[in-house]
C-alpha atoms as a PDB file:
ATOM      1  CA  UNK A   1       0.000   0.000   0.000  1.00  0.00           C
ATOM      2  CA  UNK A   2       1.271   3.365  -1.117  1.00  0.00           C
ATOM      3  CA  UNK A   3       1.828   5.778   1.984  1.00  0.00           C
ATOM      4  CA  UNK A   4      -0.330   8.977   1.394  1.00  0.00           C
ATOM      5  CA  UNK A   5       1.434  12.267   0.701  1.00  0.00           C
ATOM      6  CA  UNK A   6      -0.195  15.436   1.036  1.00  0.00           C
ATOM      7  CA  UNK A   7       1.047  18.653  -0.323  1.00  0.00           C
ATOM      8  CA  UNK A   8      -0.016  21.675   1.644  1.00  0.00           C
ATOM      9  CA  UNK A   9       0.116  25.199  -0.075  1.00  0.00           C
ATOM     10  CA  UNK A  10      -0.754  28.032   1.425  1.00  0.00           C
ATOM     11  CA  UNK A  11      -1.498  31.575   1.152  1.00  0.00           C
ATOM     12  CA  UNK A  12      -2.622  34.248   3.828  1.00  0.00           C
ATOM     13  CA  UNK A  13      -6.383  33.144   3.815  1.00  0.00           C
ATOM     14  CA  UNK A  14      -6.020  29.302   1.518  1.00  0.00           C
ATOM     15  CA  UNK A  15      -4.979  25.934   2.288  1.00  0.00           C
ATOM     16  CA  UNK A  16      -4.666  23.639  -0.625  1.00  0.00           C
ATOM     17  CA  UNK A  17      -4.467  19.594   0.327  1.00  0.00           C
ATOM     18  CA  UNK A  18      -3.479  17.091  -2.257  1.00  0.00           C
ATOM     19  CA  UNK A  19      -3.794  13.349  -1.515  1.00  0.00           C
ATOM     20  CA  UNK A  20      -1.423  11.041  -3.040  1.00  0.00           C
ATOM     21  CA  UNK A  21      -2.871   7.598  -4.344  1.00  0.00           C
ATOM     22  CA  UNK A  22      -5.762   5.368  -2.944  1.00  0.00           C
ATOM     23  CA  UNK A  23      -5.332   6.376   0.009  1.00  0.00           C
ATOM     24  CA  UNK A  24      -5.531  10.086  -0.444  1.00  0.00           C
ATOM     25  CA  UNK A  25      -8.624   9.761  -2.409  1.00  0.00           C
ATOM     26  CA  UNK A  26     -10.229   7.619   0.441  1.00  0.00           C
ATOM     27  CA  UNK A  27      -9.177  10.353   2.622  1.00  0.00           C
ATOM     28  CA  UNK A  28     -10.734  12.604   0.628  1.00  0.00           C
ATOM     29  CA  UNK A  29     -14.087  11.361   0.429  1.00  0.00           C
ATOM     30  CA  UNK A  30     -13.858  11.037   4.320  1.00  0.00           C
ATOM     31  CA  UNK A  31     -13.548  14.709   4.440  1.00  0.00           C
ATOM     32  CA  UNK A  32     -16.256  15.619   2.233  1.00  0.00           C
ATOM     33  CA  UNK A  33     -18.411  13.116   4.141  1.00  0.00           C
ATOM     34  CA  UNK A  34     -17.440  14.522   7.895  1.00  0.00           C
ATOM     35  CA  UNK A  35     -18.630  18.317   6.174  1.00  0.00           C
ATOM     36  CA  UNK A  36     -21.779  16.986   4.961  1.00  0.00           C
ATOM     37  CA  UNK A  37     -23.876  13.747   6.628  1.00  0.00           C
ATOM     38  CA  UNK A  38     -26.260  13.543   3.847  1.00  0.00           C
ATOM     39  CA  UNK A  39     -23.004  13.135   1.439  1.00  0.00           C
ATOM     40  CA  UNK A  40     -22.014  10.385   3.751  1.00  0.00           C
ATOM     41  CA  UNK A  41     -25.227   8.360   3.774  1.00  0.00           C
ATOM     42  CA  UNK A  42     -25.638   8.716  -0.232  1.00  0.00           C
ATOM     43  CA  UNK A  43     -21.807   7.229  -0.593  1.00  0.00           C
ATOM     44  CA  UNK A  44     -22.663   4.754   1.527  1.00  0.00           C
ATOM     45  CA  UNK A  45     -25.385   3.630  -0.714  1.00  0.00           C
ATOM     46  CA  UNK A  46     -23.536   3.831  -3.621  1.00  0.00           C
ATOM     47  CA  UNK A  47     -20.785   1.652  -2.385  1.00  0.00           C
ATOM     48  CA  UNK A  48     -23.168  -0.693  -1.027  1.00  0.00           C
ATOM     49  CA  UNK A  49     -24.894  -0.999  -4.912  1.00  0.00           C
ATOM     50  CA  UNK A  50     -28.205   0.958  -2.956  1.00  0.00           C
ATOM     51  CA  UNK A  51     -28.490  -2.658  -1.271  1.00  0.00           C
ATOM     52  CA  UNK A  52     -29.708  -0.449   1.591  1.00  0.00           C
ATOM     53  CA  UNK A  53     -30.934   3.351   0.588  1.00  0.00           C
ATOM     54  CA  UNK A  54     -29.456   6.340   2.061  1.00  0.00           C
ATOM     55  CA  UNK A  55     -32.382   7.303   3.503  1.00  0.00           C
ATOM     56  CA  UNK A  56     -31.903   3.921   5.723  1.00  0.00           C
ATOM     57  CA  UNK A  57     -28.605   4.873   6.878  1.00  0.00           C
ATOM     58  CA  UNK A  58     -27.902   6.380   9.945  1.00  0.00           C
ATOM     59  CA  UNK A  59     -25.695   6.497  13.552  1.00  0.00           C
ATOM     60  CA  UNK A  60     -22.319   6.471  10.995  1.00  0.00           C
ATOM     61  CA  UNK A  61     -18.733   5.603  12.343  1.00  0.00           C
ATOM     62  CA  UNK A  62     -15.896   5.640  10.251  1.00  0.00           C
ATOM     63  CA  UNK A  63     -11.946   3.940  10.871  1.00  0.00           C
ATOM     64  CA  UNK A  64      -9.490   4.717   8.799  1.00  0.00           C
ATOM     65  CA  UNK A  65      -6.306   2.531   8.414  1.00  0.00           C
ATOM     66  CA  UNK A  66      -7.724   0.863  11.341  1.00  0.00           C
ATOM     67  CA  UNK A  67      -5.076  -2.230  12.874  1.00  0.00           C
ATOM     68  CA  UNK A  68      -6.599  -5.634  12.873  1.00  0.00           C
ATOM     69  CA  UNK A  69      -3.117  -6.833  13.545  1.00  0.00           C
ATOM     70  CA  UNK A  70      -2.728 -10.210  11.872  1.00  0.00           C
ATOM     71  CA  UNK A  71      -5.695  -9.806  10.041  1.00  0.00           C
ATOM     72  CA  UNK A  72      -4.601  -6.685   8.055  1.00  0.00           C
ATOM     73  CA  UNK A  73      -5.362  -2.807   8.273  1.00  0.00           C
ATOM     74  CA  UNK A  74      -8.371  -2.186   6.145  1.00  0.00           C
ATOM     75  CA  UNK A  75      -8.174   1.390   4.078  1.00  0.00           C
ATOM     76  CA  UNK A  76     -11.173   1.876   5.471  1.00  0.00           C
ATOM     77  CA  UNK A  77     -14.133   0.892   7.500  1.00  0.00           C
ATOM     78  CA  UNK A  78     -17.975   2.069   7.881  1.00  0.00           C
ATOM     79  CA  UNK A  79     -20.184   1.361  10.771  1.00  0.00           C
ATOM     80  CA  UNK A  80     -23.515   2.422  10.078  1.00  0.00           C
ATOM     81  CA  UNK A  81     -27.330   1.446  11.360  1.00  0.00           C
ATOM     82  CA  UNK A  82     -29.887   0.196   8.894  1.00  0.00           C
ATOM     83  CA  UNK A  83     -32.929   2.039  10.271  1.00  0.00           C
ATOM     84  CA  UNK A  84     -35.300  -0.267   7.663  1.00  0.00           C
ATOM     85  CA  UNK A  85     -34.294  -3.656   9.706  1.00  0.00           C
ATOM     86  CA  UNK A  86     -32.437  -1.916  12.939  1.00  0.00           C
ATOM     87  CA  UNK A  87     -29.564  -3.682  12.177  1.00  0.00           C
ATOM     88  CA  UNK A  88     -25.880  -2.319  12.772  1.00  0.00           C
ATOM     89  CA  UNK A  89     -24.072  -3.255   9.665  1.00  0.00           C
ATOM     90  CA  UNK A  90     -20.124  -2.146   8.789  1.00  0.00           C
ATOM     91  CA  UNK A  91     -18.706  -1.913   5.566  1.00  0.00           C
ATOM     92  CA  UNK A  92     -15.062  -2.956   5.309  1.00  0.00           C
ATOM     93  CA  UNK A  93     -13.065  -1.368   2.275  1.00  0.00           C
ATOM     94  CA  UNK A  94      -9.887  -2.244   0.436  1.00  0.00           C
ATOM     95  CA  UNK A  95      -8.587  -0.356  -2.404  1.00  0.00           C
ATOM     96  CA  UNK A  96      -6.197  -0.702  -5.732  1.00  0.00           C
ATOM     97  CA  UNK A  97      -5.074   1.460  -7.998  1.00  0.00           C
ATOM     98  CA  UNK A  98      -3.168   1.206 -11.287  1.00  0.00           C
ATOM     99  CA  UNK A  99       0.301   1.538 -10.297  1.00  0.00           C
ATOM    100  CA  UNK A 100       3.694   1.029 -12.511  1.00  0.00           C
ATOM    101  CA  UNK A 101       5.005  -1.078 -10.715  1.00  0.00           C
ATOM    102  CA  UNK A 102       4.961  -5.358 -10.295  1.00  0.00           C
ATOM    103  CA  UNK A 103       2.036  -5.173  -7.935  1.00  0.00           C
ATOM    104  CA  UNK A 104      -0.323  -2.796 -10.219  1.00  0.00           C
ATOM    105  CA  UNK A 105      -3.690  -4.580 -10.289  1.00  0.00           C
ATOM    106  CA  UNK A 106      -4.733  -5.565 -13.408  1.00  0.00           C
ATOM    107  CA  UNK A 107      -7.959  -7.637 -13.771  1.00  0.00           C
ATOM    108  CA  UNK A 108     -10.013  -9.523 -11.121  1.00  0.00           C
ATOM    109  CA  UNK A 109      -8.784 -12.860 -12.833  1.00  0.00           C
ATOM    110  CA  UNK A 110      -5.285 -12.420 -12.416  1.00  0.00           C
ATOM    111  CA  UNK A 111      -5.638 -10.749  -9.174  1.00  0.00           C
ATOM    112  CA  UNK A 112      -7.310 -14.157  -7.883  1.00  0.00           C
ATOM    113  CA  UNK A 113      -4.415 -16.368  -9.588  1.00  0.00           C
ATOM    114  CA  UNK A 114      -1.844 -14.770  -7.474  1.00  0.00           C
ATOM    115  CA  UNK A 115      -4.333 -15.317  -4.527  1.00  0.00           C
ATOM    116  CA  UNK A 116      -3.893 -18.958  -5.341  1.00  0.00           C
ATOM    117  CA  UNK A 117      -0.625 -18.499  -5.853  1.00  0.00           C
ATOM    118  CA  UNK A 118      -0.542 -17.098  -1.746  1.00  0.00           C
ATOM    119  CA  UNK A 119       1.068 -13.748  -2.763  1.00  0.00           C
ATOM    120  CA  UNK A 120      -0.208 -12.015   0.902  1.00  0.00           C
ATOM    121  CA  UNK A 121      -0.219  -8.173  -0.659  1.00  0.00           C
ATOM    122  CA  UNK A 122      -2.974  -9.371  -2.744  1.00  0.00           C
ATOM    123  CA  UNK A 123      -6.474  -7.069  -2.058  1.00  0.00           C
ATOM    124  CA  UNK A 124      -8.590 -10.230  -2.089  1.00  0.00           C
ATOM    125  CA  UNK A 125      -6.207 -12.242   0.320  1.00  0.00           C
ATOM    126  CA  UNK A 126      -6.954  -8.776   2.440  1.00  0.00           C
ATOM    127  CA  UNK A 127     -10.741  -8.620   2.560  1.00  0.00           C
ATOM    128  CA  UNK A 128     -10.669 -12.190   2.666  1.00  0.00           C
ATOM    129  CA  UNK A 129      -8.965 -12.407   5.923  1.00  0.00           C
ATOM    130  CA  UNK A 130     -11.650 -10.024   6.900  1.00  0.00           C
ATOM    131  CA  UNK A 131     -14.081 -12.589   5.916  1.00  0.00           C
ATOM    132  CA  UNK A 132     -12.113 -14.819   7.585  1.00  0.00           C
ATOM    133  CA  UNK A 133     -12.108 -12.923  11.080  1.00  0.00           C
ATOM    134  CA  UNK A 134     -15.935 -12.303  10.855  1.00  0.00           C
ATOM    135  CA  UNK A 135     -16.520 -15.788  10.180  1.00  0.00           C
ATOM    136  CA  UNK A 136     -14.321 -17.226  13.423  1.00  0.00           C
ATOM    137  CA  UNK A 137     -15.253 -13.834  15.612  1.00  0.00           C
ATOM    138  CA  UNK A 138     -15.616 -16.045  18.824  1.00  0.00           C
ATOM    139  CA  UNK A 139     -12.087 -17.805  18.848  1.00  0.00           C
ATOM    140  CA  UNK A 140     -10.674 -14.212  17.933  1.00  0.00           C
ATOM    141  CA  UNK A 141     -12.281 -13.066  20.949  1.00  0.00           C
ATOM    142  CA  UNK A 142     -11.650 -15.820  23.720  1.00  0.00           C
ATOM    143  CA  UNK A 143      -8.591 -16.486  25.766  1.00  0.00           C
ATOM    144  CA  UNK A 144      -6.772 -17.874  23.456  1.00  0.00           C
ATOM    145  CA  UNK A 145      -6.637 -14.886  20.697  1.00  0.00           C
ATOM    146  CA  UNK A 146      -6.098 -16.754  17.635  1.00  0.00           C
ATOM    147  CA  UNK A 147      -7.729 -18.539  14.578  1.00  0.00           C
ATOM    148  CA  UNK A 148      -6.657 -21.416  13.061  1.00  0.00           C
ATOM    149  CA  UNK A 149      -6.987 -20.089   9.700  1.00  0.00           C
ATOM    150  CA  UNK A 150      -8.196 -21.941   6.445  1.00  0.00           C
ATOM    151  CA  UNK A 151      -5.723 -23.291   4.022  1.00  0.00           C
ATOM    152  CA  UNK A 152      -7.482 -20.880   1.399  1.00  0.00           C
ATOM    153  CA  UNK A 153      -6.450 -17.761   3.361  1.00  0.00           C
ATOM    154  CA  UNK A 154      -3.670 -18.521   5.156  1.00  0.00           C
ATOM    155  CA  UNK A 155      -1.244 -16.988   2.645  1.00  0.00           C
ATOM    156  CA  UNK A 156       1.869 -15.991   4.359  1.00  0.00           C
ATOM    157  CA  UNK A 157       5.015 -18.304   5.386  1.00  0.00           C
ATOM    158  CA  UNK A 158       6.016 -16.782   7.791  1.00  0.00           C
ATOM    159  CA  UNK A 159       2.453 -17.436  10.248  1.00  0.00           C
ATOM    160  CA  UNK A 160       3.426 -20.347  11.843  1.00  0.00           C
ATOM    161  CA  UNK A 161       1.229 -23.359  12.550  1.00  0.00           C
ATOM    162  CA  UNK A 162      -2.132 -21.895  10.258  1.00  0.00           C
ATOM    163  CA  UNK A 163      -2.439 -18.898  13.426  1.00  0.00           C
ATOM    164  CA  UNK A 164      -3.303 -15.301  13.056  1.00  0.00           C
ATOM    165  CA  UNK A 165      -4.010 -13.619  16.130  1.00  0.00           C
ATOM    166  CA  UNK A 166      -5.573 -10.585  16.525  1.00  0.00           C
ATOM    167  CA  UNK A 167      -3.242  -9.333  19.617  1.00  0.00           C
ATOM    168  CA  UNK A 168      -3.840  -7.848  23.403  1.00  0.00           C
ATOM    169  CA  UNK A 169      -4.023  -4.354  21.584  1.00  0.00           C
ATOM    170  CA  UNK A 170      -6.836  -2.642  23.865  1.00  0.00           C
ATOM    171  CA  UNK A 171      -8.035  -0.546  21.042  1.00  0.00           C
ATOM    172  CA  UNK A 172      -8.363  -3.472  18.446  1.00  0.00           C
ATOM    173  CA  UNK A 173      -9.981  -5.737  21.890  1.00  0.00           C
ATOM    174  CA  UNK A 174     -12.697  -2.504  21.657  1.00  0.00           C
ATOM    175  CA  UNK A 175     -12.969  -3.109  17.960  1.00  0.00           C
ATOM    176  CA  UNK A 176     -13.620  -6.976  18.142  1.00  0.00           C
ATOM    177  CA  UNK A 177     -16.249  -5.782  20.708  1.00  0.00           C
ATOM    178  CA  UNK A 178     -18.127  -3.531  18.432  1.00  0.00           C
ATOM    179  CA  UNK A 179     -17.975  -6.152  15.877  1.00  0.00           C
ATOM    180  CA  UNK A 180     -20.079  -8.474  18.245  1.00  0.00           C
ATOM    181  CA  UNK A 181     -22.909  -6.340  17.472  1.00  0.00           C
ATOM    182  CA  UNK A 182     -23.206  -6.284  13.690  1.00  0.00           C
ATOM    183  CA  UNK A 183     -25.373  -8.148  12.085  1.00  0.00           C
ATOM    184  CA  UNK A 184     -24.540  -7.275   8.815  1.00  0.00           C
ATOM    185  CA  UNK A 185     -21.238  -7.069   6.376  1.00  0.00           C
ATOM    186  CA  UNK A 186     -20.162  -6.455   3.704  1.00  0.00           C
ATOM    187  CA  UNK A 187     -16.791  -6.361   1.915  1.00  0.00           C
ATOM    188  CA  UNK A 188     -15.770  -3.644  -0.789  1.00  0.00           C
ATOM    189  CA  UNK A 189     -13.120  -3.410  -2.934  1.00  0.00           C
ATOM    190  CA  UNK A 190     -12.454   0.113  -4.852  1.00  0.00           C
ATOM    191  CA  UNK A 191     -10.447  -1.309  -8.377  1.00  0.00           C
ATOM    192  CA  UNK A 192      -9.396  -0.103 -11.789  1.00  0.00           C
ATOM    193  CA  UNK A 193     -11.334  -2.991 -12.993  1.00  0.00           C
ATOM    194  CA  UNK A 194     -13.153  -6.178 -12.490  1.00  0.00           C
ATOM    195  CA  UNK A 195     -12.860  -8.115 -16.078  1.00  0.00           C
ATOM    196  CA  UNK A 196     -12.958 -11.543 -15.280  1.00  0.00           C
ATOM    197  CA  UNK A 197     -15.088 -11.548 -12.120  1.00  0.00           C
ATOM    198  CA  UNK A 198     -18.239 -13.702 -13.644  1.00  0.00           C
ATOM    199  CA  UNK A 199     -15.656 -16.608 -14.652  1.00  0.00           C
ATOM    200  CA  UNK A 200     -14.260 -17.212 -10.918  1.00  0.00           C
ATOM    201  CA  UNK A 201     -15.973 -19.330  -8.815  1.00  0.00           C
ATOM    202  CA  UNK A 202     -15.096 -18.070  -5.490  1.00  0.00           C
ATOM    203  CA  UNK A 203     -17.059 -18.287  -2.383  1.00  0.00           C
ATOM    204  CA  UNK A 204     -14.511 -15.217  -1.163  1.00  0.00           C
ATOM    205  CA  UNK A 205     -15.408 -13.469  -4.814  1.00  0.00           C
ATOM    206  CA  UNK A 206     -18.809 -13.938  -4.411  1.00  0.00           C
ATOM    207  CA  UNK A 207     -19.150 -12.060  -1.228  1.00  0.00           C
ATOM    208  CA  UNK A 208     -17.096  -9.433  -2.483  1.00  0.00           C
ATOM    209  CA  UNK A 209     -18.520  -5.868  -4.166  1.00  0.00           C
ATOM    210  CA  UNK A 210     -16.634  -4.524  -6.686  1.00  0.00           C
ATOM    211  CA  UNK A 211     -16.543  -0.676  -7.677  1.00  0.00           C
ATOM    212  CA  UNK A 212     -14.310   1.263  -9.921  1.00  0.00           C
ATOM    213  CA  UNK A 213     -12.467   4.194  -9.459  1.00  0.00           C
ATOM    214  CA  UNK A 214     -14.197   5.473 -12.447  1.00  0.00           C
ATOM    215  CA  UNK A 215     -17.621   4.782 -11.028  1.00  0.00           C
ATOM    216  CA  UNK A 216     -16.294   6.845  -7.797  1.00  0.00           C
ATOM    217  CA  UNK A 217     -14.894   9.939  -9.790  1.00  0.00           C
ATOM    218  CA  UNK A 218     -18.547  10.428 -11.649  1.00  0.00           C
ATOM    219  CA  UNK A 219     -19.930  10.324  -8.151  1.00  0.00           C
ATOM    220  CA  UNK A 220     -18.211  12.665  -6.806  1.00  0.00           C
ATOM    221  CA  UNK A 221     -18.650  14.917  -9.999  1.00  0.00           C
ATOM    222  CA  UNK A 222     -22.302  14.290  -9.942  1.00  0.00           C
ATOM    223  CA  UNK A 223     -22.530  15.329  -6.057  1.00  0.00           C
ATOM    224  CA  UNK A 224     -19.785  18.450  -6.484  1.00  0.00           C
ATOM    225  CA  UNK A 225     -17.216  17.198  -4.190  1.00  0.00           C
ATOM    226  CA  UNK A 226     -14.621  19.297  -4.969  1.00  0.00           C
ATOM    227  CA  UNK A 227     -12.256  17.912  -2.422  1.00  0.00           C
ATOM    228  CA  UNK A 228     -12.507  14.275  -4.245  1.00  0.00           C
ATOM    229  CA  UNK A 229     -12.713  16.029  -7.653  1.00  0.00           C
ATOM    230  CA  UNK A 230      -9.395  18.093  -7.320  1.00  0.00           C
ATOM    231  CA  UNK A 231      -7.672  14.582  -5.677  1.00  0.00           C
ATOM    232  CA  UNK A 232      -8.941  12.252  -9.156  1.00  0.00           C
ATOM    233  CA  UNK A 233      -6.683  15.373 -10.791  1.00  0.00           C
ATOM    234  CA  UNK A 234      -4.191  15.688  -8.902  1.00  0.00           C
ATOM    235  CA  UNK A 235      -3.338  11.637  -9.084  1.00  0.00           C
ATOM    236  CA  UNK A 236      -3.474  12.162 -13.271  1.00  0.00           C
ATOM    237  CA  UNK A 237      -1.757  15.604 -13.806  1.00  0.00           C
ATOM    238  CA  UNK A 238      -1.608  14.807 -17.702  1.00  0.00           C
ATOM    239  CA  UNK A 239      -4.871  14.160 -17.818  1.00  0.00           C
ATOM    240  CA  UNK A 240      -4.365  10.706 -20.080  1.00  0.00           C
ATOM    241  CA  UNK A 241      -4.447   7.192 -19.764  1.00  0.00           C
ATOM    242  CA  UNK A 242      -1.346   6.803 -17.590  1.00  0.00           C
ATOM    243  CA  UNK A 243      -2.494   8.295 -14.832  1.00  0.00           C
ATOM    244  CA  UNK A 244      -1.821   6.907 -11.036  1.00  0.00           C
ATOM    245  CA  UNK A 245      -5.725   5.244 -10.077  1.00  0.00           C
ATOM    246  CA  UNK A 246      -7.036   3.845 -13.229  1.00  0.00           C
END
């Protein structure tokens, strides 16, 4: 994962802020959504495919970068309450962009043959450790702190004996705890593409939404956020084909 950079210029009376990469677009939309909550509940919605309707959402919570320890640190997460079933549901969110370099995404089929393959940096390894923890929450949470994982997930070497543990951390302990009370997730992942997705057959895949960046650029320009807008510009300066996110 790229580490965001963000230029600050200012002036007497302006502050410019330019997010580098995924992450600083991610950042940015978390911005435009702490200024505005109706902006928040309509993203929401849109990530989520309008499987639940904006006007549904409510009580929102969002954790950036948040540590799951062995289970990965999700770009973001989104805790919301679904006011048309009173369920608390949370939203975890991985992102991709189009790099240059050997670990640039390019399609969801050859993303999932280096999952196979048990390359660990992989974006559907990462939500599907997620999947993973929410599936095993209980043995996460007791005594012992660990899950045996499946043979599926368990990607890296170096975790000995099939264990990922989620740690003694008292912030993550407080996390695991609010996780106890969702009743719903879901599992997002913001991509350049996703060719190839109807020819896997993937129980991870399958519970997995796909959006593009391109999708995410004509909402913001639909809903004016200029924040997002000037970050989609600043990551393609050129204005082409080669730019950083898709």
């Amino acid at each position: 994962m790229k580490q965001s950079r963000f230029v600050r210029q200012s002036t007497a009376d302006t502050i410019t802020v330019n997010g580098y990469s995924e992450r600083g677009i991610i950042n940015a939309f978390v911005f435009s959504c702490m200024q505005n909550v109706q902006i928040a509940k309509e993203w929401i919605a849109f990530l989520l495919e309008n499987q639940v309707s904006a006007e549904n959402i409510n009580n929102i919570s969002m954790y950036v970068e948040q540590s799951l320890s062995d289970f990965g640190d999700p770009d973001l997460m989104i805790k919301f309450k679904n006011s048309s079933n009173g369920n608390e549901s949370l939203i975890f969110v991985e992102a991709k962009v189009k790099t240059w370099s050997k670990t640039k995404w390019k399609n969801c089929q050859k993303e999932f043959d280096k999952f196979e393959k048990k390359q660990s940096s992989n974006l559907i390894q990462q939500l599907g450790l997620k999947i993973e923890l929410v599936n095993h929450l209980g043995d996460a949470q007791s005594e012992k702190g660990y899950l045996i994982m499946d043979e599926k997930i368990r990607c890296d070497k170096n975790i000995e004996n099939k264990k990922r543990k989620t740690g003694n951390s008292p912030i993550i302990k407080a996390i695991l705890n609010i996780f106890s009370s969702i009743k719903d997730f879901y599992y997002v992942a913001i991509v350049p593409n996703y060719s190839g997705k109807e020819k896997i057959n993937s129980d991870i895949i399958s519970q997995i939404q796909f959006i593009t960046w391109e999708k995410l650029k004509d909402f913001a320009e639909c809903k004016k956020l200029t924040l997002v807008q000037e970050t989609f510009k600043y990551n393609n300066p050129n204005n082409d084909d080669k730019g950083q996110i898709y």
